[in-house]
C-alpha atoms as a PDB file:
ATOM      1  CA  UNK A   1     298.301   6.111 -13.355  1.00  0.00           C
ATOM      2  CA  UNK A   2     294.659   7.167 -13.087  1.00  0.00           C
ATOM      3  CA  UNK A   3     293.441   9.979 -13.929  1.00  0.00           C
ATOM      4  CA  UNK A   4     292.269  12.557 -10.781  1.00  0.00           C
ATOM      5  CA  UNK A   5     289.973  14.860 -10.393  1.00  0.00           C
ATOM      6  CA  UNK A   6     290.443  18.648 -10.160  1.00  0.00           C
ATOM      7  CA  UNK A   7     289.081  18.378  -6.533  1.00  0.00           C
ATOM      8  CA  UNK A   8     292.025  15.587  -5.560  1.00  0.00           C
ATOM      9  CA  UNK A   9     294.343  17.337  -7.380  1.00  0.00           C
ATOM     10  CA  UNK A  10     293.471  19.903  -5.199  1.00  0.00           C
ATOM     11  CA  UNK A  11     293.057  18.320  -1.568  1.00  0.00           C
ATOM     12  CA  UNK A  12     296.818  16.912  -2.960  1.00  0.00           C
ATOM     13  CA  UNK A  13     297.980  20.943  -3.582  1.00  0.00           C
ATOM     14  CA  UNK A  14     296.707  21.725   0.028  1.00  0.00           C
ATOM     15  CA  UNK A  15     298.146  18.788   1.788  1.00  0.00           C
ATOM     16  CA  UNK A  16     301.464  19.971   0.310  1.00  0.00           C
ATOM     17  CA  UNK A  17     300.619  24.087   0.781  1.00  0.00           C
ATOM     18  CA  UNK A  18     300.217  22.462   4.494  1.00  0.00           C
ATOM     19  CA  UNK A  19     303.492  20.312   4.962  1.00  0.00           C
ATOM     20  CA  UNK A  20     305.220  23.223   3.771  1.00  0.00           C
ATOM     21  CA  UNK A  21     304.085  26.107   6.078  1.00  0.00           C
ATOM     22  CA  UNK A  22     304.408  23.384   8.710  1.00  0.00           C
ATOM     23  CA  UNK A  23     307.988  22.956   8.061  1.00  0.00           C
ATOM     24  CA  UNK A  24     308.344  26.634   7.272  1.00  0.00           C
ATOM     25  CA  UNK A  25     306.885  26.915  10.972  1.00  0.00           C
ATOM     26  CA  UNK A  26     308.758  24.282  12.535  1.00  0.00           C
ATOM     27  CA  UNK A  27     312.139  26.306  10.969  1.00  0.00           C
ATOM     28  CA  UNK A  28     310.740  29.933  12.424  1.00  0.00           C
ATOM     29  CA  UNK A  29     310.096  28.214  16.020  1.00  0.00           C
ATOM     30  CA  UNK A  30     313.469  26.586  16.160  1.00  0.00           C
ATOM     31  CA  UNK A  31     315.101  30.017  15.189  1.00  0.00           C
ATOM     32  CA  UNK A  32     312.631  32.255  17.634  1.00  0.00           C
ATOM     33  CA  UNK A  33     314.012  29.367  20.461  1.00  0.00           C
ATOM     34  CA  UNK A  34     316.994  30.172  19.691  1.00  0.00           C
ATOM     35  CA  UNK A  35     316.805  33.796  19.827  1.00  0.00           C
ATOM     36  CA  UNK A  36     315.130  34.271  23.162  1.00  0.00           C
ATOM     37  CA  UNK A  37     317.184  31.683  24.712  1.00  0.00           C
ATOM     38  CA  UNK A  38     320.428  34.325  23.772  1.00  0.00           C
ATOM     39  CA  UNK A  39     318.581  37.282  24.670  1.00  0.00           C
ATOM     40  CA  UNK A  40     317.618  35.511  27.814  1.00  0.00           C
ATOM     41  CA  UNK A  41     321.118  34.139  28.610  1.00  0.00           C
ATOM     42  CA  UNK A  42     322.369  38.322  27.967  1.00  0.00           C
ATOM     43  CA  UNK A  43     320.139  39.442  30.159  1.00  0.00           C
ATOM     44  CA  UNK A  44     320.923  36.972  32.921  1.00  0.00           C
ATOM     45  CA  UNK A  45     324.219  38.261  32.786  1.00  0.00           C
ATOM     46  CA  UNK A  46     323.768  41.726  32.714  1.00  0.00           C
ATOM     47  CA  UNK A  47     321.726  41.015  36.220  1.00  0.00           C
ATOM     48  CA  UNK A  48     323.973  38.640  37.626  1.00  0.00           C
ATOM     49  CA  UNK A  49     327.074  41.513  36.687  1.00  0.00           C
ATOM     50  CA  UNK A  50     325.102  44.351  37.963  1.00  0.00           C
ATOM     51  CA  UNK A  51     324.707  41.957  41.366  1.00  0.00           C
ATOM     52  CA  UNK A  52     320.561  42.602  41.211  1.00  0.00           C
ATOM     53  CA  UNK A  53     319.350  40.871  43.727  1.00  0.00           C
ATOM     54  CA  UNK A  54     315.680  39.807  43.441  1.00  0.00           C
ATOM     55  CA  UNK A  55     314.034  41.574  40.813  1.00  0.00           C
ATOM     56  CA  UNK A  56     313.921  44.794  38.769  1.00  0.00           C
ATOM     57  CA  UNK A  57     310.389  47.283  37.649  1.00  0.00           C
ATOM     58  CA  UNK A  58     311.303  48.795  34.422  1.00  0.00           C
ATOM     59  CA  UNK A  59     308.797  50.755  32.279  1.00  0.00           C
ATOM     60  CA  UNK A  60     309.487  49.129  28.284  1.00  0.00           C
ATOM     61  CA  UNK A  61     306.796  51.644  27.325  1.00  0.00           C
ATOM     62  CA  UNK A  62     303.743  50.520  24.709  1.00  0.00           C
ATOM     63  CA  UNK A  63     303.102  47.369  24.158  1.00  0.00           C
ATOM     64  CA  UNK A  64     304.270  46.136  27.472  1.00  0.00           C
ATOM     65  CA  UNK A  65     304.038  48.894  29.996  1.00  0.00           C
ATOM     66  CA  UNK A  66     306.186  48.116  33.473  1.00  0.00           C
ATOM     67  CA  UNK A  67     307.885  44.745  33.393  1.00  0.00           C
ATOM     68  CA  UNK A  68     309.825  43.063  36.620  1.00  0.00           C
ATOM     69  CA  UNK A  69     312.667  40.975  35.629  1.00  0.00           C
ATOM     70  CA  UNK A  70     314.564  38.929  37.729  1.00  0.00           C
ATOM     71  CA  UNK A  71     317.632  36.097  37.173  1.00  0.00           C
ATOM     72  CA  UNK A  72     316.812  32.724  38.783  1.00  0.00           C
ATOM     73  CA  UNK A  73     318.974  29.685  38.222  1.00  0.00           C
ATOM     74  CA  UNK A  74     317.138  26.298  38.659  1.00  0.00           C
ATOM     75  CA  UNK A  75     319.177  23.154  38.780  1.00  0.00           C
ATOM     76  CA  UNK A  76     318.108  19.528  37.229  1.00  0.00           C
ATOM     77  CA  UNK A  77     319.499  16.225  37.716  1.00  0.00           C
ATOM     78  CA  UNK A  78     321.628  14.057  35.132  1.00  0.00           C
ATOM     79  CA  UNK A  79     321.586  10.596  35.561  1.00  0.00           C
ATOM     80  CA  UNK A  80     325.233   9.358  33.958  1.00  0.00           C
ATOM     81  CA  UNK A  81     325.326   6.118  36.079  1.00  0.00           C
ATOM     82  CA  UNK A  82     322.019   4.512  36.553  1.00  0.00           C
ATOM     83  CA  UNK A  83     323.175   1.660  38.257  1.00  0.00           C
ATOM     84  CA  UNK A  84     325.457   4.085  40.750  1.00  0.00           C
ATOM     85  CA  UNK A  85     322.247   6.142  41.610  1.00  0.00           C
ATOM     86  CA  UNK A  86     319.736   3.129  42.041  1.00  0.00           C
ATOM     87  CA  UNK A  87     322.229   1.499  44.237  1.00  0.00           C
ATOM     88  CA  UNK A  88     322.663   5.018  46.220  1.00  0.00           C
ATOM     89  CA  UNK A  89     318.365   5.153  46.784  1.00  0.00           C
ATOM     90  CA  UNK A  90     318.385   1.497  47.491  1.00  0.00           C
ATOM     91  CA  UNK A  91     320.633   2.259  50.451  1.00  0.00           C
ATOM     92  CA  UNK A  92     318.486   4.526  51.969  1.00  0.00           C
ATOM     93  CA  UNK A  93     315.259   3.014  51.209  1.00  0.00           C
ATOM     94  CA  UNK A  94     314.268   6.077  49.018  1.00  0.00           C
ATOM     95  CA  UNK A  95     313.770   3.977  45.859  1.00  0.00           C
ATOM     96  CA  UNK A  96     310.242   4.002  45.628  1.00  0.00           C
ATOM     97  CA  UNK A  97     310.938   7.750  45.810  1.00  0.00           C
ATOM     98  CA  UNK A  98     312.758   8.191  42.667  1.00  0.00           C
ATOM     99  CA  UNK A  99     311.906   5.394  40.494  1.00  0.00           C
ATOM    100  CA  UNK A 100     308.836   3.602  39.401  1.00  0.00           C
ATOM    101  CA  UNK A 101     308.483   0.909  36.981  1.00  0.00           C
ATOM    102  CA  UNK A 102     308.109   2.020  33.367  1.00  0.00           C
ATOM    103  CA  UNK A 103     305.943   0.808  30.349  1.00  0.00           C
ATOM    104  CA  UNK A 104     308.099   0.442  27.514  1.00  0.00           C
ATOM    105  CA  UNK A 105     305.753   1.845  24.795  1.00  0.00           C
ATOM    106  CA  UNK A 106     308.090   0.507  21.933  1.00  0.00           C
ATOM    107  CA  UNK A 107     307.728  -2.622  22.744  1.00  0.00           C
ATOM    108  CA  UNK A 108     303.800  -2.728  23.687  1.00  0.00           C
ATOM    109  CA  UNK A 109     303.322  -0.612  20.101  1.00  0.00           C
ATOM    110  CA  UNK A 110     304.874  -4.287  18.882  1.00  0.00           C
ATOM    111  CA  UNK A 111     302.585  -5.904  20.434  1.00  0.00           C
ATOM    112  CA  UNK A 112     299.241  -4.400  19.499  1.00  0.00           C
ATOM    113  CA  UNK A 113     300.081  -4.096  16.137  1.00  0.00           C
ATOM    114  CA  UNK A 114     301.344  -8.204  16.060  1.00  0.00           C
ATOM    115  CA  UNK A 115     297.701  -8.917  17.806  1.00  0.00           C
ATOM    116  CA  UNK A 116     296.213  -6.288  14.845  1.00  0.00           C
ATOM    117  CA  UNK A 117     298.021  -8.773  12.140  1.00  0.00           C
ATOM    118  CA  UNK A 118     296.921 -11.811  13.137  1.00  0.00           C
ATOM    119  CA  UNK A 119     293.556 -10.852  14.285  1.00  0.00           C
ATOM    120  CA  UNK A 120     293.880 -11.106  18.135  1.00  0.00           C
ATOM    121  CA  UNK A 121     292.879  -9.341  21.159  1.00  0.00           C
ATOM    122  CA  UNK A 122     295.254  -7.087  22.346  1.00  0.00           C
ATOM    123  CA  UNK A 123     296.813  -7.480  25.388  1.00  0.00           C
ATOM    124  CA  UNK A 124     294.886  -7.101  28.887  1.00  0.00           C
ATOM    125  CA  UNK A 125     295.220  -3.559  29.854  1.00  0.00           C
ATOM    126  CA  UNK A 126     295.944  -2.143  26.568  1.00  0.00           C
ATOM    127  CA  UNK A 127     293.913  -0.005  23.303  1.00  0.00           C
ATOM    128  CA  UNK A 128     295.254   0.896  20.717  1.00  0.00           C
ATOM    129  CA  UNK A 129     294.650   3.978  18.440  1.00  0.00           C
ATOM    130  CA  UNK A 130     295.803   4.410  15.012  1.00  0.00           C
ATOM    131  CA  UNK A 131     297.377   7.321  13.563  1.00  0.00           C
ATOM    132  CA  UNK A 132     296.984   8.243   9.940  1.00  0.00           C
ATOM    133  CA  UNK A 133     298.485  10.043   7.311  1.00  0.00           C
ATOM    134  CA  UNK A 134     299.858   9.899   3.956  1.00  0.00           C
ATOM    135  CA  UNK A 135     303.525   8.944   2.765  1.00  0.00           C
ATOM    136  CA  UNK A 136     304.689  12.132   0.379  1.00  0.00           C
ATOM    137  CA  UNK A 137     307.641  11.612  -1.768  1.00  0.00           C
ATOM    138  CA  UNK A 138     309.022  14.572  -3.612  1.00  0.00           C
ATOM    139  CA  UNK A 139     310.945  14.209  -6.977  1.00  0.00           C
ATOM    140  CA  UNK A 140     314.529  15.508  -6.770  1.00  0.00           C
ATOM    141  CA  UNK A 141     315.048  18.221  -9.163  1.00  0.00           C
END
């Protein structure tokens, strides 16, 4: 193993001061999520209970002064039968509405880097970026 400098011994402490606040970060965001998405889901109740219909002024005081709250419910669609659903638009010629045709970026990330390999041109219509980093392995203790 060579020997390193003090300065890439020290790029190597940062990088590693940096993956760790990252994950520390990554934790804290999960667990703040997490936590408004309860407080959120109390409150909702509490409106929907009370029967408040469109929303409510209350005054929180300093930092936030008078805040209107209101409970909304937005629906989303599922798909669980592809096939079912496709055949459903296709019926009533709405399936240029709902669908379009789809790059599959797996399998065009194969092909760029095969053409990279063997010294090709990519395909027509496609660049390709590269994203770099560094492998870190830590020793188990």
């Amino acid at each position: 193993m060579a020997l390193l400098s003090e300065d890439a011994v020290g790029k190597l402490r940062r990088l590693m001061e940096a993956r760790d606040q990252r994950d520390a970060d990554e934790i804290a965001s999960k667990n703040s999520e997490r936590e408004y998405r309860e407080q959120e889901a109390a409150v909702y109740e509490a409106l929907a209970e009370d029967n408040v219909r469109g929303s409510i002024k209350v005054d929180l005081g300093e930092p936030w002064g008078v805040v209107r709250f209101g409970a909304r419910e937005t629906f989303f669609a599922r798909v669980i039968d592809e096939d079912r659903a496709l055949e459903y638009y296709e019926s009533r010629a709405m399936l240029e509405e709902v669908s379009k045709p789809k790059l599959v970026m797996r399998r065009l990330n194969d092909d760029v880097r095969e053409a990279r390999e063997q010294g090709l041109d990519v395909p027509p219509g496609l660049d390709w970026y590269a994203r770099r980093g560094v492998t870190i392995t830590r020793q188990k203790s």
